[in-house]
PDB file of N, CA and C in Angstrom:
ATOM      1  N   UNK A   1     -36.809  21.697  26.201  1.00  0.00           N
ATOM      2  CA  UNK A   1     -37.213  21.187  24.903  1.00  0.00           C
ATOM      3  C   UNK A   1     -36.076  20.328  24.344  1.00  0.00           C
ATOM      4  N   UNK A   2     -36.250  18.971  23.584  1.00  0.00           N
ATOM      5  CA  UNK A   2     -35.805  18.395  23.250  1.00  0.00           C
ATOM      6  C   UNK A   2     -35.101  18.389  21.777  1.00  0.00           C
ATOM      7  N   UNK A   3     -33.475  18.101  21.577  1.00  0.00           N
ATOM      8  CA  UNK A   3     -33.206  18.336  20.416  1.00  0.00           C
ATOM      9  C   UNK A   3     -33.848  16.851  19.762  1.00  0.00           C
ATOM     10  N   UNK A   4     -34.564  16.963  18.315  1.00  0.00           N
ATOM     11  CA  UNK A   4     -34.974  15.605  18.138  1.00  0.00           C
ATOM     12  C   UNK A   4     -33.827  15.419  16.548  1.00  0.00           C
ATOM     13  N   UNK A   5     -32.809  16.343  15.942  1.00  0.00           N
ATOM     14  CA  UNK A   5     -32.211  16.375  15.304  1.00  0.00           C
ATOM     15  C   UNK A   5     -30.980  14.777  16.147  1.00  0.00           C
ATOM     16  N   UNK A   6     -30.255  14.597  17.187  1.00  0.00           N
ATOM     17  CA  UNK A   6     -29.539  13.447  17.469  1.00  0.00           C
ATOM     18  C   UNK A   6     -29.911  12.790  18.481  1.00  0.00           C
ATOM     19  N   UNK A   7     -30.030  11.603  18.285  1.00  0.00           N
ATOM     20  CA  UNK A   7     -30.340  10.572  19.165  1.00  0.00           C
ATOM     21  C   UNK A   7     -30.041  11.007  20.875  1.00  0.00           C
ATOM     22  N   UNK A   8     -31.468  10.607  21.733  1.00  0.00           N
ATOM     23  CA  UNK A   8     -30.965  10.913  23.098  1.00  0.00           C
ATOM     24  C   UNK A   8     -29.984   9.770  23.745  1.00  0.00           C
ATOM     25  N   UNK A   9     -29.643   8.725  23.095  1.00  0.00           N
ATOM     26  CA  UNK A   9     -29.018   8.123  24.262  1.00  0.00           C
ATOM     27  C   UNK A   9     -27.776   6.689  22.890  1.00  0.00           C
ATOM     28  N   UNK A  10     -27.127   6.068  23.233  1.00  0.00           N
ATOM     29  CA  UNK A  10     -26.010   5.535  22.667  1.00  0.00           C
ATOM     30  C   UNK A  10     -26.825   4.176  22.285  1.00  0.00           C
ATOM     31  N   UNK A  11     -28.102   3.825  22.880  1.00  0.00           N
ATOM     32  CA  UNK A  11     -28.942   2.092  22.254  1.00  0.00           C
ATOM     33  C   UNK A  11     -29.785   3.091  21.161  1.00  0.00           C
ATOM     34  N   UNK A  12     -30.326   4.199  21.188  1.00  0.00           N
ATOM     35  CA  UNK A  12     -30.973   4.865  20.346  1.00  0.00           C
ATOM     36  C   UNK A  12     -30.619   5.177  18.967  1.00  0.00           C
ATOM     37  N   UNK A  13     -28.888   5.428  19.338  1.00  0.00           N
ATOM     38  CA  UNK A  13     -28.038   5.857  17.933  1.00  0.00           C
ATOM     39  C   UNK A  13     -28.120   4.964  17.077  1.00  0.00           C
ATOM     40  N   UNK A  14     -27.470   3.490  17.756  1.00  0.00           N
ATOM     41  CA  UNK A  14     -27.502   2.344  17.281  1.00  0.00           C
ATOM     42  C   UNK A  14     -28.489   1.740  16.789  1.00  0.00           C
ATOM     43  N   UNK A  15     -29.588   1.716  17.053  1.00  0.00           N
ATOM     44  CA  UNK A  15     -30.754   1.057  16.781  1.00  0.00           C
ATOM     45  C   UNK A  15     -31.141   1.034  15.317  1.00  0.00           C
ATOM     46  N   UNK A  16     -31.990   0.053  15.008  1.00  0.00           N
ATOM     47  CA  UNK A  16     -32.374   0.647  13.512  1.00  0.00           C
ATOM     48  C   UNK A  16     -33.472   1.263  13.155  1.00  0.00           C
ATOM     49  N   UNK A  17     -33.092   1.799  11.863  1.00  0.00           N
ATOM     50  CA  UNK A  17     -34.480   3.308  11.590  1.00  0.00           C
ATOM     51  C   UNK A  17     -35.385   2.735  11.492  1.00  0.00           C
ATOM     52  N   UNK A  18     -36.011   1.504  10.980  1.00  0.00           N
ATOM     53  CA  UNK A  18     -37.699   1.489  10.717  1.00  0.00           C
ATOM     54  C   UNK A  18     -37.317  -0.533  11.824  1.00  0.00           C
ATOM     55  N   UNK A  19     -37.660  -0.183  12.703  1.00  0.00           N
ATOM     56  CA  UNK A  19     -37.687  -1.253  13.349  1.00  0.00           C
ATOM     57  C   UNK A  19     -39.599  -1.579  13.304  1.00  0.00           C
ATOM     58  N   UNK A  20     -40.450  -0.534  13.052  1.00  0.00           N
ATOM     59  CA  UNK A  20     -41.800  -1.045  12.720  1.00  0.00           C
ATOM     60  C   UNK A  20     -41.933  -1.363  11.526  1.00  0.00           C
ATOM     61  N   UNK A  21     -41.059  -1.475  10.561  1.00  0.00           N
ATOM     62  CA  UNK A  21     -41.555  -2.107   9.068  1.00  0.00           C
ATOM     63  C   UNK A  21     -40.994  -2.729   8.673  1.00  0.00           C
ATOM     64  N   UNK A  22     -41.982  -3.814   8.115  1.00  0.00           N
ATOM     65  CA  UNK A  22     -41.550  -5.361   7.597  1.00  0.00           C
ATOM     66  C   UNK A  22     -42.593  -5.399   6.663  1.00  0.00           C
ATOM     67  N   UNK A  23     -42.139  -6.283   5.706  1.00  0.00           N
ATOM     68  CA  UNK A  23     -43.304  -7.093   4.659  1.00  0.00           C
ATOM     69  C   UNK A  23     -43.815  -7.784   5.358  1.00  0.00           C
ATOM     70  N   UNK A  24     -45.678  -7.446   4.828  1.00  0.00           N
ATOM     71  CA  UNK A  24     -46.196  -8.779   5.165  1.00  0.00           C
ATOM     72  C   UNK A  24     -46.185  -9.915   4.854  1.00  0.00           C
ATOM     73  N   UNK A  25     -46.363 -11.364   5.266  1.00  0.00           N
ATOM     74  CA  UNK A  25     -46.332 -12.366   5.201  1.00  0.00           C
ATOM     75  C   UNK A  25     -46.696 -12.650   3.376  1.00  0.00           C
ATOM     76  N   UNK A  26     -47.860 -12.368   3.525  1.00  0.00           N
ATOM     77  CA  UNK A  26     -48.366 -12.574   2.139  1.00  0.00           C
ATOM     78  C   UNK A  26     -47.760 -12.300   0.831  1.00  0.00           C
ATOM     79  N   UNK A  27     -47.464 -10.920   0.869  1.00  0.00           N
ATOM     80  CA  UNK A  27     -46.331 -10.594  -0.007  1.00  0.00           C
ATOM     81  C   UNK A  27     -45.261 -11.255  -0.067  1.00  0.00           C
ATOM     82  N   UNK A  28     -44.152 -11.949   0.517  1.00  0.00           N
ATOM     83  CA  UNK A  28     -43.116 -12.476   0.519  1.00  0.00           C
ATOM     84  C   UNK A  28     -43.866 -14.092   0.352  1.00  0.00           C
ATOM     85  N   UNK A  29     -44.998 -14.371   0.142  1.00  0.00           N
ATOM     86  CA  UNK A  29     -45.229 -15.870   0.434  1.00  0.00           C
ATOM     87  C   UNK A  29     -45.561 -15.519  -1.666  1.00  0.00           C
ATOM     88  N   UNK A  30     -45.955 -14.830  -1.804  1.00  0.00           N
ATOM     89  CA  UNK A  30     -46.018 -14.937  -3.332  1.00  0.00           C
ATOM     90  C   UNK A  30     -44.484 -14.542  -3.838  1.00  0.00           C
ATOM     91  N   UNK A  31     -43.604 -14.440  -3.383  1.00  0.00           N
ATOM     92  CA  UNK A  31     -42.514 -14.530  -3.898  1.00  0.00           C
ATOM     93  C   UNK A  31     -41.597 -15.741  -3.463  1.00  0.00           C
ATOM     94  N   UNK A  32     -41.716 -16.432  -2.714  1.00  0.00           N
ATOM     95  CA  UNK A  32     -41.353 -17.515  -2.603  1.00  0.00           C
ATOM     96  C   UNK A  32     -41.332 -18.669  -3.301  1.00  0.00           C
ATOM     97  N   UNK A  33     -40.025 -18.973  -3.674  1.00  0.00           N
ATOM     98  CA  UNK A  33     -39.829 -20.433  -4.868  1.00  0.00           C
ATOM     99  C   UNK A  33     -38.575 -21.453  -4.243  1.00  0.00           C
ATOM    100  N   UNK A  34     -39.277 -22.938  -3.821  1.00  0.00           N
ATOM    101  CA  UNK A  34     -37.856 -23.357  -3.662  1.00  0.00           C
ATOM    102  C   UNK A  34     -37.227 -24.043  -4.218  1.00  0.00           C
ATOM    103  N   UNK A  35     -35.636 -24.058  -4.018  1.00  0.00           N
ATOM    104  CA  UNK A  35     -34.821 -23.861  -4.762  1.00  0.00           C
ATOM    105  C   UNK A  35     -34.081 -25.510  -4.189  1.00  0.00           C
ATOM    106  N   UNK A  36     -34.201 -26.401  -5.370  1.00  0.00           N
ATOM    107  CA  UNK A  36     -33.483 -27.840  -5.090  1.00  0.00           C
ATOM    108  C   UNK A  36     -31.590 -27.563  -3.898  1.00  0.00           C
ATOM    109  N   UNK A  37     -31.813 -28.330  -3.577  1.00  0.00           N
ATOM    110  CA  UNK A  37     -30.559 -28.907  -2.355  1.00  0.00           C
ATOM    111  C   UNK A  37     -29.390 -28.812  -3.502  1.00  0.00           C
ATOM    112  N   UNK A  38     -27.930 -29.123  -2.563  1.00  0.00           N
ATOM    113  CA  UNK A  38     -27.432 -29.102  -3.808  1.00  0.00           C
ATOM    114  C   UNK A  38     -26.823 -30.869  -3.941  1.00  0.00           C
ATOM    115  N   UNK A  39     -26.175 -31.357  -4.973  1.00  0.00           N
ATOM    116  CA  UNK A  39     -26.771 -33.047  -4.556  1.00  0.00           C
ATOM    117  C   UNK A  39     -25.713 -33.637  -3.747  1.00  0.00           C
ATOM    118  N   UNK A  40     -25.630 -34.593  -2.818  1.00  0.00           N
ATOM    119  CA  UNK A  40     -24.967 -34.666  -1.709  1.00  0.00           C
ATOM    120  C   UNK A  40     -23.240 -35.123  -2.421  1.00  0.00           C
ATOM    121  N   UNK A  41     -22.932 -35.388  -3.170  1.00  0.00           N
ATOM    122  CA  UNK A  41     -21.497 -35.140  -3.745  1.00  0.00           C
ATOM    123  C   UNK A  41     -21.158 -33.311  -3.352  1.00  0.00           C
ATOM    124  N   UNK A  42     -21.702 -32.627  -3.711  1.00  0.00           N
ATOM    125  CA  UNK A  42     -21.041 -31.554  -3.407  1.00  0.00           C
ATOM    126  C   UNK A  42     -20.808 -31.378  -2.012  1.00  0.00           C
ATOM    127  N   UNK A  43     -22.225 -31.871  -1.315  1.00  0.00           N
ATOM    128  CA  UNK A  43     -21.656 -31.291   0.303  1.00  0.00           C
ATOM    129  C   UNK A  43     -20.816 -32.053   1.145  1.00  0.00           C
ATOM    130  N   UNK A  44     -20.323 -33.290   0.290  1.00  0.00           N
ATOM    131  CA  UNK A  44     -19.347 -33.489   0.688  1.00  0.00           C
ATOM    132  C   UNK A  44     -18.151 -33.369   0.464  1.00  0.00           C
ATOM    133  N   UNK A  45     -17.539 -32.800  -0.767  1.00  0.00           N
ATOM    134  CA  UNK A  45     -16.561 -32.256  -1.319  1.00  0.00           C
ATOM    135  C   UNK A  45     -16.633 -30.817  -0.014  1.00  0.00           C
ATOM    136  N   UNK A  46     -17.754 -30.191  -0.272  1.00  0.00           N
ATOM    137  CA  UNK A  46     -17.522 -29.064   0.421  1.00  0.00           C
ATOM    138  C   UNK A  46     -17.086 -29.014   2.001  1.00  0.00           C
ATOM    139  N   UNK A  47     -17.221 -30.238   2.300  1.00  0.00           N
ATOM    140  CA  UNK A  47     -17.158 -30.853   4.142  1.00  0.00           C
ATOM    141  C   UNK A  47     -15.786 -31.231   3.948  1.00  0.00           C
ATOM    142  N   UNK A  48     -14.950 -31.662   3.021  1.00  0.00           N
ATOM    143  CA  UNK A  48     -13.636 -31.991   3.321  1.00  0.00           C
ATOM    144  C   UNK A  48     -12.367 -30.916   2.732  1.00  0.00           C
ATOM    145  N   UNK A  49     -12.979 -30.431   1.787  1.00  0.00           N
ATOM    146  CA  UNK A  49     -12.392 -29.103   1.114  1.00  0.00           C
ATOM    147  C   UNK A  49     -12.299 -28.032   1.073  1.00  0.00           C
ATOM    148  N   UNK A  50     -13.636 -27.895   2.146  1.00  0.00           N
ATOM    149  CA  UNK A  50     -13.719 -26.111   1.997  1.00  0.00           C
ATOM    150  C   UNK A  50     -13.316 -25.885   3.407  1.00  0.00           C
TER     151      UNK A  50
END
């Protein structure tokens, strides 16, 4: 009989707990808003400065 209290094997430990659950599409598509660029002066400040 199997202990099911710790993982049988070291990819098992690691793994993640709800690898079957995700939002559906739909739900995350009604939360979705997009969000303007930022205006190309910054990304270039940010390309030589950062």
């Amino acid at each position: 009989m199997g202990n099911t209290e710790y993982p049988a094997t070291d990819l098992e430990a690691l793994a993640p707990r709800q690898v079957d659950k995700f939002f559906p599409a739909e739900w995350l598509g009604r939360l979705y808003e997009r969000l303007p660029g930022l205006p190309m002066i910054y990304m270039i400040l940010l390309k030589h400065c950062g």
